[in-house]
C-alpha atoms as a PDB file:
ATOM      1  CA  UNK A   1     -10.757 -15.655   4.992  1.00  0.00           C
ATOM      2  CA  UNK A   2     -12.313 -14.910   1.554  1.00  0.00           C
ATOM      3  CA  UNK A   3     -10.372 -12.792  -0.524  1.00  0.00           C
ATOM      4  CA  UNK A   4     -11.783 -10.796  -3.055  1.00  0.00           C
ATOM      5  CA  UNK A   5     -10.736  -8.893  -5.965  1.00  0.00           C
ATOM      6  CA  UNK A   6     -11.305  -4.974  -6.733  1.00  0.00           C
ATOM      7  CA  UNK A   7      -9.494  -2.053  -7.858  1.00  0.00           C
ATOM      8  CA  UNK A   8      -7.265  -0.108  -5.735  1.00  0.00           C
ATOM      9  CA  UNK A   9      -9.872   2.673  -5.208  1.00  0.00           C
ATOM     10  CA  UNK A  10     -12.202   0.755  -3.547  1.00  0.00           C
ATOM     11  CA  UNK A  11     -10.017   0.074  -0.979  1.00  0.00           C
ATOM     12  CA  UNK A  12      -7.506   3.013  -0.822  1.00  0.00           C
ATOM     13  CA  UNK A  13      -6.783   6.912  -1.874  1.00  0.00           C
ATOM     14  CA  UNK A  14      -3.991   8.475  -3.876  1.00  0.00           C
ATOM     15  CA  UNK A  15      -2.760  11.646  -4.491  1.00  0.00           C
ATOM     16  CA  UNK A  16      -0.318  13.179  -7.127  1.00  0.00           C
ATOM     17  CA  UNK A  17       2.666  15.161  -7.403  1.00  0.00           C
ATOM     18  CA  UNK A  18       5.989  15.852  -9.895  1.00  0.00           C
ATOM     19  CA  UNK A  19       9.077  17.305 -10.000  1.00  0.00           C
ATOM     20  CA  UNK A  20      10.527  17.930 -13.647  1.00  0.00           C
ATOM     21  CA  UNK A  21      10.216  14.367 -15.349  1.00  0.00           C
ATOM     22  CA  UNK A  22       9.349  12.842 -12.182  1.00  0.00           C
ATOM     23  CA  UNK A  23       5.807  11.941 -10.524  1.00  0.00           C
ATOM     24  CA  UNK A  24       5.035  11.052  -6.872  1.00  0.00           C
ATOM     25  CA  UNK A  25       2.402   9.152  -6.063  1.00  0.00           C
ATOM     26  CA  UNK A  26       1.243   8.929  -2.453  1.00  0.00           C
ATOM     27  CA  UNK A  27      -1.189   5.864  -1.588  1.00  0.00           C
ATOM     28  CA  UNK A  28      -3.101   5.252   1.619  1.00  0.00           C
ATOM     29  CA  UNK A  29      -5.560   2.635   2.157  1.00  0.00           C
ATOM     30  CA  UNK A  30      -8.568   3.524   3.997  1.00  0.00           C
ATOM     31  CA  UNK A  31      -8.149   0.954   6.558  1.00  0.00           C
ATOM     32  CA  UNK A  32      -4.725   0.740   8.139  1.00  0.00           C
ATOM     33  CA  UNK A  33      -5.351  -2.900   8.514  1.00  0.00           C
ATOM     34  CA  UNK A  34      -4.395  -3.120   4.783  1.00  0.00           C
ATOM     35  CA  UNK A  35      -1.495  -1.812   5.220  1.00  0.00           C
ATOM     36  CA  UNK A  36       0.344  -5.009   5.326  1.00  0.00           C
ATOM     37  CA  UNK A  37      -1.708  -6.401   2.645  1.00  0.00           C
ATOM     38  CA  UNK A  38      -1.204  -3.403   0.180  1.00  0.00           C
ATOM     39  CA  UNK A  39       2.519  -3.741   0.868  1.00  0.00           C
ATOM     40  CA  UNK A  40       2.879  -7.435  -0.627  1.00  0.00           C
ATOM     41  CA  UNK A  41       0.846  -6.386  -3.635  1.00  0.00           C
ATOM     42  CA  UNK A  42       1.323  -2.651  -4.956  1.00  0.00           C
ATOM     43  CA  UNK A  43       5.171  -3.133  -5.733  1.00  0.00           C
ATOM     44  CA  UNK A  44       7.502  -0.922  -7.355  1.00  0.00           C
ATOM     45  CA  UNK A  45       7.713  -3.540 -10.039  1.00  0.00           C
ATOM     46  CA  UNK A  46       4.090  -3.381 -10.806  1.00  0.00           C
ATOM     47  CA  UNK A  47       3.808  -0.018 -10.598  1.00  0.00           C
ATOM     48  CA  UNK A  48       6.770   0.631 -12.641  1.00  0.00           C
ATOM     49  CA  UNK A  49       4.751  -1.786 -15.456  1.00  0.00           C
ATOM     50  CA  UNK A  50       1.370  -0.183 -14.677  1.00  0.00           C
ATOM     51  CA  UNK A  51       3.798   3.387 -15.928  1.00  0.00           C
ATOM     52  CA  UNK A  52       5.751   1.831 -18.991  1.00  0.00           C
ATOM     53  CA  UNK A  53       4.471   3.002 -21.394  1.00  0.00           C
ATOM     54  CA  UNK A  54       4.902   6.591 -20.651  1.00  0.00           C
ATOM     55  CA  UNK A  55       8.752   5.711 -20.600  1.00  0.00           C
ATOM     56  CA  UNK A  56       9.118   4.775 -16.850  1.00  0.00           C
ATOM     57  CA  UNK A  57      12.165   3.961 -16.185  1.00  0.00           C
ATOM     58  CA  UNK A  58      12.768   3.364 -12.408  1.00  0.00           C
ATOM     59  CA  UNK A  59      10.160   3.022  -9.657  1.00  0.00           C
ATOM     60  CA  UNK A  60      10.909   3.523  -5.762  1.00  0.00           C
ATOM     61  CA  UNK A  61       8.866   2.846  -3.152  1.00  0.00           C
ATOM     62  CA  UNK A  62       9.255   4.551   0.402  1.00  0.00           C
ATOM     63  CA  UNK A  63       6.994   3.145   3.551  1.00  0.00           C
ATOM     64  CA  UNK A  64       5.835   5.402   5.577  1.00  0.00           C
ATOM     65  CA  UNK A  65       4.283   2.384   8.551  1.00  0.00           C
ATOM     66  CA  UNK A  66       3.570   5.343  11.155  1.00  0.00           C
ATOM     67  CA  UNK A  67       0.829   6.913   8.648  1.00  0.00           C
ATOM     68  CA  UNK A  68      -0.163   3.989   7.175  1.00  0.00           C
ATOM     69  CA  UNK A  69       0.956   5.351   3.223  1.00  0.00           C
ATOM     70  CA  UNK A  70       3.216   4.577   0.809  1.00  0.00           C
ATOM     71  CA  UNK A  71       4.908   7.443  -1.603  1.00  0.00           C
ATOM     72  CA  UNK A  72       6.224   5.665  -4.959  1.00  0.00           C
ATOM     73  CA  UNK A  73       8.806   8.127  -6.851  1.00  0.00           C
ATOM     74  CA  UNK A  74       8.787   7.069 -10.969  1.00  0.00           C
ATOM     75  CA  UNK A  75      11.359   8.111 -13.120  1.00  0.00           C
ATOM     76  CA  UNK A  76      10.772   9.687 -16.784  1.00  0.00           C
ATOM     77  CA  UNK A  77       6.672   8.973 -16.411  1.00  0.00           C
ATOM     78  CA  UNK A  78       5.696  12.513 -17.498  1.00  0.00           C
ATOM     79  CA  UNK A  79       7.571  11.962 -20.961  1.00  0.00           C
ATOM     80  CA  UNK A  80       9.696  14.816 -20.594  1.00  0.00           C
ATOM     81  CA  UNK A  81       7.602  16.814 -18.072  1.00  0.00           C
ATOM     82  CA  UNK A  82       6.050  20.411 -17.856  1.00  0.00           C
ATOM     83  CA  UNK A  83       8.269  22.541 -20.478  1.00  0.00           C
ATOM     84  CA  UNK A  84       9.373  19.309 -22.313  1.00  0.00           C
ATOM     85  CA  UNK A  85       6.040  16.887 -22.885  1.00  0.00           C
ATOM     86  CA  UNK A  86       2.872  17.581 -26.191  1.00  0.00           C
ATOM     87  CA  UNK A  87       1.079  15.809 -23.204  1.00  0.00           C
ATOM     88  CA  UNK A  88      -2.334  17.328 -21.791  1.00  0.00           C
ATOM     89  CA  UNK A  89      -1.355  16.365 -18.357  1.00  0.00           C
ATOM     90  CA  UNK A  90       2.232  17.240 -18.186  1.00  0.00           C
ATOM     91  CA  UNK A  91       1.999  17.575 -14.738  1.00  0.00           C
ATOM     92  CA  UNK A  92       0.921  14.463 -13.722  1.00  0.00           C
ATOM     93  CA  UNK A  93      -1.914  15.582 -11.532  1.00  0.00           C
ATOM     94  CA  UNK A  94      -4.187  12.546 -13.176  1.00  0.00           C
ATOM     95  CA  UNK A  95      -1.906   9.653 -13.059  1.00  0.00           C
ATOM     96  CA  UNK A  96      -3.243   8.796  -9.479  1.00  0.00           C
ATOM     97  CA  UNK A  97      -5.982   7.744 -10.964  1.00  0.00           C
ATOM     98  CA  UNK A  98      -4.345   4.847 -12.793  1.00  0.00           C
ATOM     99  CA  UNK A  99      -2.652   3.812  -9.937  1.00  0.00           C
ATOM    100  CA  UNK A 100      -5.784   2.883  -8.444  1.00  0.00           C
ATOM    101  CA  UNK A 101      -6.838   0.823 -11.193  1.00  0.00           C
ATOM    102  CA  UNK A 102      -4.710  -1.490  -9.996  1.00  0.00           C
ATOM    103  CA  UNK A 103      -6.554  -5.136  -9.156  1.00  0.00           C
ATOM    104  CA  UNK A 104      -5.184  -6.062  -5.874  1.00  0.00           C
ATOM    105  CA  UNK A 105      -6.652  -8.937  -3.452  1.00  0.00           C
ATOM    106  CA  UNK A 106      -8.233  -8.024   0.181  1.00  0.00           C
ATOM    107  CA  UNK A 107     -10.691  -9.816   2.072  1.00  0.00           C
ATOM    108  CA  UNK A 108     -14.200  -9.391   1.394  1.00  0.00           C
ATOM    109  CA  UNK A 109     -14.784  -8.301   4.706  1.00  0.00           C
ATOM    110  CA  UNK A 110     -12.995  -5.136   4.193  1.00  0.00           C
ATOM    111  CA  UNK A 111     -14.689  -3.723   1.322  1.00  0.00           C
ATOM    112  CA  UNK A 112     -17.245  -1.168   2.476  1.00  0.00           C
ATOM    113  CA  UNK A 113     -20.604  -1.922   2.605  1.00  0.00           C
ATOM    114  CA  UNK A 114     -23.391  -0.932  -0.272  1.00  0.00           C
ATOM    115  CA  UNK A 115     -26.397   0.078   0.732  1.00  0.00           C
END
């Protein structure tokens, strides 16, 4: 099987939430085959990297297996949050998108096709 390198969007979606200080990040790949794959690669210790230099302190990762998604949970990412962060995205809403500029491997088969 040839594997492949791309970025996390070409294979899977993301949405954003916080809480205070805190920022969720849900992750589902668009094939549930990649599940397994996306598991082994998109760790809470390289997410918790991919978020340290906002001041991330702690990364947890919950699998959801039924739905195919994973929800990471990352501690003081929104440096300080809503009322406490100069930041133009206090909220968080954006930082999806640099979870999915993550380089993870897959097989080439799996990437959709480009016509």
């Amino acid at each position: 099987m040839e594997l492949t390198d791309v970025p996390l969007h070409a294979v899977a979606h993301s949405r954003a939430g916080d809480k205070g200080n805190r920022v969720n990040l849900s992750l589902m790949p668009y094939d549930p085959a990649l599940y397994p794959l996306l598991a082994g690669q998109v760790t809470e210790a390289r997410v918790l990297a991919l978020f340290a230099h906002r001041g991330a302190t702690r990364c947890t990762r919950h699998d959801l297996p039924l739905i195919h998604a994973f929800n990471f949970v990352i501690d003081d990412a929104l440096e300080g949050g809503v009322n406490g962060s100069l930041n133009l995205d206090g909220h968080g809403k954006s930082l999806s998108f640099r979870l999915l500029a993550l380089t993870v491997r897959v097989p080439a088969s799996s990437l959709p096709a480009r016509g």
